[in-house]
C-alpha atoms as a PDB file:
ATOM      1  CA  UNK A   1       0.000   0.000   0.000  1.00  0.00           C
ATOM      2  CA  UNK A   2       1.315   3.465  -1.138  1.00  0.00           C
ATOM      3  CA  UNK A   3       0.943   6.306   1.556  1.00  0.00           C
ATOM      4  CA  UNK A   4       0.681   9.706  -0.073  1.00  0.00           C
ATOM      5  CA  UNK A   5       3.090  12.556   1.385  1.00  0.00           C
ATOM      6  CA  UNK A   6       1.247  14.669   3.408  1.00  0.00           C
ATOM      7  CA  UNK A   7       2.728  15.984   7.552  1.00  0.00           C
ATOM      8  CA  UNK A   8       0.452  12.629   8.996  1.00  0.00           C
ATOM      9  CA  UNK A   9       2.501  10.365   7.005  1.00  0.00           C
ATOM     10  CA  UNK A  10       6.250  12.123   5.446  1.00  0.00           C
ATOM     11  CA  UNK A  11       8.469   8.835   5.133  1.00  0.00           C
ATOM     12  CA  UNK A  12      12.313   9.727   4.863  1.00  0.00           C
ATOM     13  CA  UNK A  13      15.128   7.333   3.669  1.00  0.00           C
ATOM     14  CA  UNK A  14      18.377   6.866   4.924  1.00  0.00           C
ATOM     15  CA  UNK A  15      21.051   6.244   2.506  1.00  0.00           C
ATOM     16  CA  UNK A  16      24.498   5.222   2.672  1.00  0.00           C
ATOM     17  CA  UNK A  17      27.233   6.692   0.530  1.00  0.00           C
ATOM     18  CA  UNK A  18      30.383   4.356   0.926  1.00  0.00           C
ATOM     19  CA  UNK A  19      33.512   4.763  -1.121  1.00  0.00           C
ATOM     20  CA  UNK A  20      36.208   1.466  -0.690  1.00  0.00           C
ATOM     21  CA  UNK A  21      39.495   1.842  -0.314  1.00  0.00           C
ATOM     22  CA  UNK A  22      39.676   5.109  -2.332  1.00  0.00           C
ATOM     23  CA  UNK A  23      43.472   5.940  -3.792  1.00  0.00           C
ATOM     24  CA  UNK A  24      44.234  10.057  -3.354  1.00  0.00           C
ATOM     25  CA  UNK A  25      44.756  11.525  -6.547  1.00  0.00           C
ATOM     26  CA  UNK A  26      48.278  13.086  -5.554  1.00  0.00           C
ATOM     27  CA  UNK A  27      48.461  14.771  -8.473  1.00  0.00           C
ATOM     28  CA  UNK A  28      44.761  16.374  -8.375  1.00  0.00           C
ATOM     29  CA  UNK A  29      46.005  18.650  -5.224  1.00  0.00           C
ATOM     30  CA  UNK A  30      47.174  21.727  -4.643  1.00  0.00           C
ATOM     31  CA  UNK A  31      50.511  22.233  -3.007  1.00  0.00           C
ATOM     32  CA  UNK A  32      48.835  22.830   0.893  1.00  0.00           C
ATOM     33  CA  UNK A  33      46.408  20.038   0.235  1.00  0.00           C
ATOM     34  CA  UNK A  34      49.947  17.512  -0.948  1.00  0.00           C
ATOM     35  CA  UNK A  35      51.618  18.724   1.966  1.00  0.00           C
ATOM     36  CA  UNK A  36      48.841  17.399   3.722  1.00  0.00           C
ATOM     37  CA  UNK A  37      47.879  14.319   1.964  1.00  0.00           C
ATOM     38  CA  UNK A  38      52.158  13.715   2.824  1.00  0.00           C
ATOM     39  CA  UNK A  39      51.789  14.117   6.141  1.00  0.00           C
ATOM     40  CA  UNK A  40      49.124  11.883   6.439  1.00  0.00           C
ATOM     41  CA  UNK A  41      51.024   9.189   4.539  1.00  0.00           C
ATOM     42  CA  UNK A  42      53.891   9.735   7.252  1.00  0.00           C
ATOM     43  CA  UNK A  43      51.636   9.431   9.940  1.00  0.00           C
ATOM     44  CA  UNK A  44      50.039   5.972   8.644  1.00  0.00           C
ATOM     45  CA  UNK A  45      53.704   4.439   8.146  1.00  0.00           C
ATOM     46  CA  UNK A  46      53.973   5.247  11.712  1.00  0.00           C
ATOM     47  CA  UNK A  47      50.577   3.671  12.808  1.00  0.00           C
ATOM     48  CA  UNK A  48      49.490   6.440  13.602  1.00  0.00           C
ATOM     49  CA  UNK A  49      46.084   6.713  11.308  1.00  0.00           C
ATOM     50  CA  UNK A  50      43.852   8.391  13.982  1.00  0.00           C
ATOM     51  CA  UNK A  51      45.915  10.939  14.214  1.00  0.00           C
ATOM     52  CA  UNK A  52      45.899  11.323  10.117  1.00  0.00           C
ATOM     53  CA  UNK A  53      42.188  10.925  10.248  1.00  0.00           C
ATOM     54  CA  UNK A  54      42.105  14.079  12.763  1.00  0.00           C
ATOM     55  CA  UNK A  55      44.077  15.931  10.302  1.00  0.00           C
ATOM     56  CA  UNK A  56      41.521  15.168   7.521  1.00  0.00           C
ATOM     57  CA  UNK A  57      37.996  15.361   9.165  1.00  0.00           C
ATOM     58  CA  UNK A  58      37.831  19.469   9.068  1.00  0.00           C
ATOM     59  CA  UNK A  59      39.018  19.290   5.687  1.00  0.00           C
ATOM     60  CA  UNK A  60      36.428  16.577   3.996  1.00  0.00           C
ATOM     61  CA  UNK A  61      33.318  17.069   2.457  1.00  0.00           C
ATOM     62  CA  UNK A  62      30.600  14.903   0.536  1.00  0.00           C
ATOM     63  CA  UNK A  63      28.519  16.287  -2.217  1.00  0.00           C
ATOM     64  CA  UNK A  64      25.526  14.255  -3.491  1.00  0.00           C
ATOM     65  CA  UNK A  65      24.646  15.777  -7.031  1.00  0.00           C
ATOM     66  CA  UNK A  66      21.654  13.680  -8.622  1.00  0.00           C
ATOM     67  CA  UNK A  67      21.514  14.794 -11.911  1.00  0.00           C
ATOM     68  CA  UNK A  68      25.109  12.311 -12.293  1.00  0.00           C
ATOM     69  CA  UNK A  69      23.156   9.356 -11.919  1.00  0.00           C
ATOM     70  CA  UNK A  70      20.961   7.728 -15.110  1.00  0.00           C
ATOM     71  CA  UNK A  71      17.532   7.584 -13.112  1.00  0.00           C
ATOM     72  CA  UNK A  72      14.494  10.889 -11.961  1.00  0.00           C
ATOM     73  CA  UNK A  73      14.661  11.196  -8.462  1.00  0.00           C
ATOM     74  CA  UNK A  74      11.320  12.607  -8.508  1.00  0.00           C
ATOM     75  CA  UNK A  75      10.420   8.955  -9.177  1.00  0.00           C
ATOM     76  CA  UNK A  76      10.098   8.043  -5.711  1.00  0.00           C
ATOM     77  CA  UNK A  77      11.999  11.120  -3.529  1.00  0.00           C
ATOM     78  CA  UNK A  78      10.065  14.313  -2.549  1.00  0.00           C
ATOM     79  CA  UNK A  79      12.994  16.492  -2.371  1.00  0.00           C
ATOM     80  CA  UNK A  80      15.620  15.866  -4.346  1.00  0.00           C
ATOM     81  CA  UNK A  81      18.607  18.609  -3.985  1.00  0.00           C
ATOM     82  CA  UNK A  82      22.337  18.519  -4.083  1.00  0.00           C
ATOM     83  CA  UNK A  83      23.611  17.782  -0.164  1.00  0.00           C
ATOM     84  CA  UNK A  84      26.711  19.460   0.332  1.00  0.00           C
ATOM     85  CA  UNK A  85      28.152  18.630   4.069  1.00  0.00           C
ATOM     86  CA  UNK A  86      31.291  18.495   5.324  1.00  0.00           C
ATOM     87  CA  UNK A  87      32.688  16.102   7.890  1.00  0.00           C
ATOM     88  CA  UNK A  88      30.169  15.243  10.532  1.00  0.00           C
ATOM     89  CA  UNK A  89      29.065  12.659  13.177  1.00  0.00           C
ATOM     90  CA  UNK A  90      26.666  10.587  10.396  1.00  0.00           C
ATOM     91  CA  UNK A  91      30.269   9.818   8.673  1.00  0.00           C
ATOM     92  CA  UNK A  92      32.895   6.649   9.525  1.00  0.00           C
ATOM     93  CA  UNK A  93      36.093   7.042   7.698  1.00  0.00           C
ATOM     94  CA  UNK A  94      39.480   4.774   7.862  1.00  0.00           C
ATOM     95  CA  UNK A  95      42.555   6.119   6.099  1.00  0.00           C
ATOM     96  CA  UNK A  96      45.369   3.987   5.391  1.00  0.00           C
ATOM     97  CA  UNK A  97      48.887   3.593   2.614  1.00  0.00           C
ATOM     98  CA  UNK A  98      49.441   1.452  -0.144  1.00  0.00           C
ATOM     99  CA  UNK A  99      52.450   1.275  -2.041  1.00  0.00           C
ATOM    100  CA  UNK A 100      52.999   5.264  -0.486  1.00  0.00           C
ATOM    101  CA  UNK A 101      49.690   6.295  -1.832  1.00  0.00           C
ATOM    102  CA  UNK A 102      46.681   7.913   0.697  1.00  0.00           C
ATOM    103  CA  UNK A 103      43.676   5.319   0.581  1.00  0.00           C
ATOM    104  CA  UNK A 104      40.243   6.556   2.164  1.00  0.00           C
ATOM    105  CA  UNK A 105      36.979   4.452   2.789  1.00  0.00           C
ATOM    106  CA  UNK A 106      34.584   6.379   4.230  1.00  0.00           C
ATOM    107  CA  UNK A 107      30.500   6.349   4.375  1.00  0.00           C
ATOM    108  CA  UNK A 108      28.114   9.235   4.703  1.00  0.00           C
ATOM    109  CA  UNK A 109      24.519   8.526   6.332  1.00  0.00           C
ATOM    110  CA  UNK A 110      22.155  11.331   4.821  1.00  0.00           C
ATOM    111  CA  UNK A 111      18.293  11.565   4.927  1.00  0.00           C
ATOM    112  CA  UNK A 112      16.163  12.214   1.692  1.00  0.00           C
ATOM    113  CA  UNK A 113      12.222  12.518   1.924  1.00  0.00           C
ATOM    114  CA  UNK A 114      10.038  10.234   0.124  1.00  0.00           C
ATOM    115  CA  UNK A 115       7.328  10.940  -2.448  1.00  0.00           C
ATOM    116  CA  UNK A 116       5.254   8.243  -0.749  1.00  0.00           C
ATOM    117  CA  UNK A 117       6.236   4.851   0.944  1.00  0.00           C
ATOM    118  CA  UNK A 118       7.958   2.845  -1.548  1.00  0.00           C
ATOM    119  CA  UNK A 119       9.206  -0.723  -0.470  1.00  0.00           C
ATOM    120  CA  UNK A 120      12.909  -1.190   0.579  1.00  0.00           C
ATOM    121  CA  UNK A 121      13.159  -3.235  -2.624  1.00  0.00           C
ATOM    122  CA  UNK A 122      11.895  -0.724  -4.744  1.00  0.00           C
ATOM    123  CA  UNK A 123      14.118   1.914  -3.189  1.00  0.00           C
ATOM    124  CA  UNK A 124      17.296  -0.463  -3.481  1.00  0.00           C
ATOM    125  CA  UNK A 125      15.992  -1.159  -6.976  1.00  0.00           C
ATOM    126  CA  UNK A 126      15.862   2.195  -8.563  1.00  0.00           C
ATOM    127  CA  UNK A 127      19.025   2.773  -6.608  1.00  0.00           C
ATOM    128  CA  UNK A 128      21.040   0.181  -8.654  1.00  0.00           C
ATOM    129  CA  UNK A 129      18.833   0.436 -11.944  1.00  0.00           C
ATOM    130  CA  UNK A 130      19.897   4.018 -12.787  1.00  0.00           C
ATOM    131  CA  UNK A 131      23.643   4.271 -11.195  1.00  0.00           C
ATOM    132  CA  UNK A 132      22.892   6.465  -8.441  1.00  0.00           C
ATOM    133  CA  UNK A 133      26.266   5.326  -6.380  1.00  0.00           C
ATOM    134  CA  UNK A 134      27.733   8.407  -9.255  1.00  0.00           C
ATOM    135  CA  UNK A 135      25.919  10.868  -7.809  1.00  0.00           C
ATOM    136  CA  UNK A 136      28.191  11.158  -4.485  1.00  0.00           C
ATOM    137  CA  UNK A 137      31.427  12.069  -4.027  1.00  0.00           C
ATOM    138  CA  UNK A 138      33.697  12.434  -0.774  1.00  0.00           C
ATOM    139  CA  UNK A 139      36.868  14.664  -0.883  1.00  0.00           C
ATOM    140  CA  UNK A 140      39.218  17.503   0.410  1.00  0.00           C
ATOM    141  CA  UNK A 141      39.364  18.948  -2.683  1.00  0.00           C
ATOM    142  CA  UNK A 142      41.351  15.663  -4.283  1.00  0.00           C
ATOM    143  CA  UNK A 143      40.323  12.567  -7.236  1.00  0.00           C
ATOM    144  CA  UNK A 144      41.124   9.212  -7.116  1.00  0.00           C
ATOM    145  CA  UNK A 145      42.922   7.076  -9.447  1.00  0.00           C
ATOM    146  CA  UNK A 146      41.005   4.101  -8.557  1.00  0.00           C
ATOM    147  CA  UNK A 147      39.112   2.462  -5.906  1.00  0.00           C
ATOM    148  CA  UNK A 148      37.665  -1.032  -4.996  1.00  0.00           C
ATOM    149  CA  UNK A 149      34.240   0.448  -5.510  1.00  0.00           C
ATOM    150  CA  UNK A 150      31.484   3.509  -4.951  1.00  0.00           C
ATOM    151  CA  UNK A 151      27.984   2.327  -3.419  1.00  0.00           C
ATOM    152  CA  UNK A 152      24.591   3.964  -2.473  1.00  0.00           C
ATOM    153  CA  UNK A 153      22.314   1.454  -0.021  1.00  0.00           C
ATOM    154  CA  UNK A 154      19.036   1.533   1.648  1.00  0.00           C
ATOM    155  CA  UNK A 155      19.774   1.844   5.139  1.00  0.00           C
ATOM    156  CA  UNK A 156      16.079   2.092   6.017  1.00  0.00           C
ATOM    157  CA  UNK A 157      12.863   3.528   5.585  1.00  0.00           C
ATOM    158  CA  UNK A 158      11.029   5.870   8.903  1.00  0.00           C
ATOM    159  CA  UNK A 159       8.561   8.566   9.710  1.00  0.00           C
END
């Protein structure tokens, strides 16, 4: 049964951004953000990654921009613009080296509102169906040269 959107029944979804094991761009910086990314890399050969990861939180950001995936949001989501936010407590993040490169996985938690109450399976659906793991993107103002992966999911559906 479909609810209609109304302030009685507003569903929201909670999606998960995740990049895996994301490799820094080195290259794509600026000379302050490679004198970061550097010290970082020093810190990580030292096992010292929370400390690195301290160093990096005031500086990342995630942007969710859904005109890069294939699919109309205003299929199933209500409201439906770009979310800008930088690092917060609805983000985990683990930075590590390989081979003296920076490598980030991180996930963002964000809320969108629903048109009406699709099914978790229609959601997770329409979220694989039209690409919409390309509309996110988590950064300090760096690319990658590769990862093991970019993913949207359906963490859950709520009032």
């Amino acid at each position: 049964m479909h609810l209609l959107s109304n302030k009685k029944n507003t569903y929201k979804a909670r999606l998960e951004f995740q990049i895996k094991r994301g490799v820094i761009d080195i290259e794509s910086c600026d000379e302050q953000l490679i004198l970061t990314v550097n010290k970082c890399i020093a810190l990580c050969k030292n096992n010292k990654n929370d400390e690195a990861i301290s160093i990096l939180k005031p500086l990342l950001y995630f942007e969710w921009n859904w005109s890069n995936g294939d699919g109309d949001p205003s299929d199933l989501f209500l409201n439906f613009n770009d979310i800008n936010v930088n690092f917060n407590d609805n983000w985990k993040l683990k930075i590590g080296i390989d081979e003296n490169n920076l490598i980030i996985t991180a996930n963002v938690y964000f809320d969108v509102q629903l048109k009406n109450k699709p099914t978790a399976e229609a959601i997770t659906d329409w979220l694989n169906d039209n690409s919409e793991y390309s509309c996110g993107f988590i950064s300090c103002g760096w690319g990658y040269t590769g990862s093991d992966g970019d993913n949207v999911n359906l963490i859950k559906i709520f009032k």
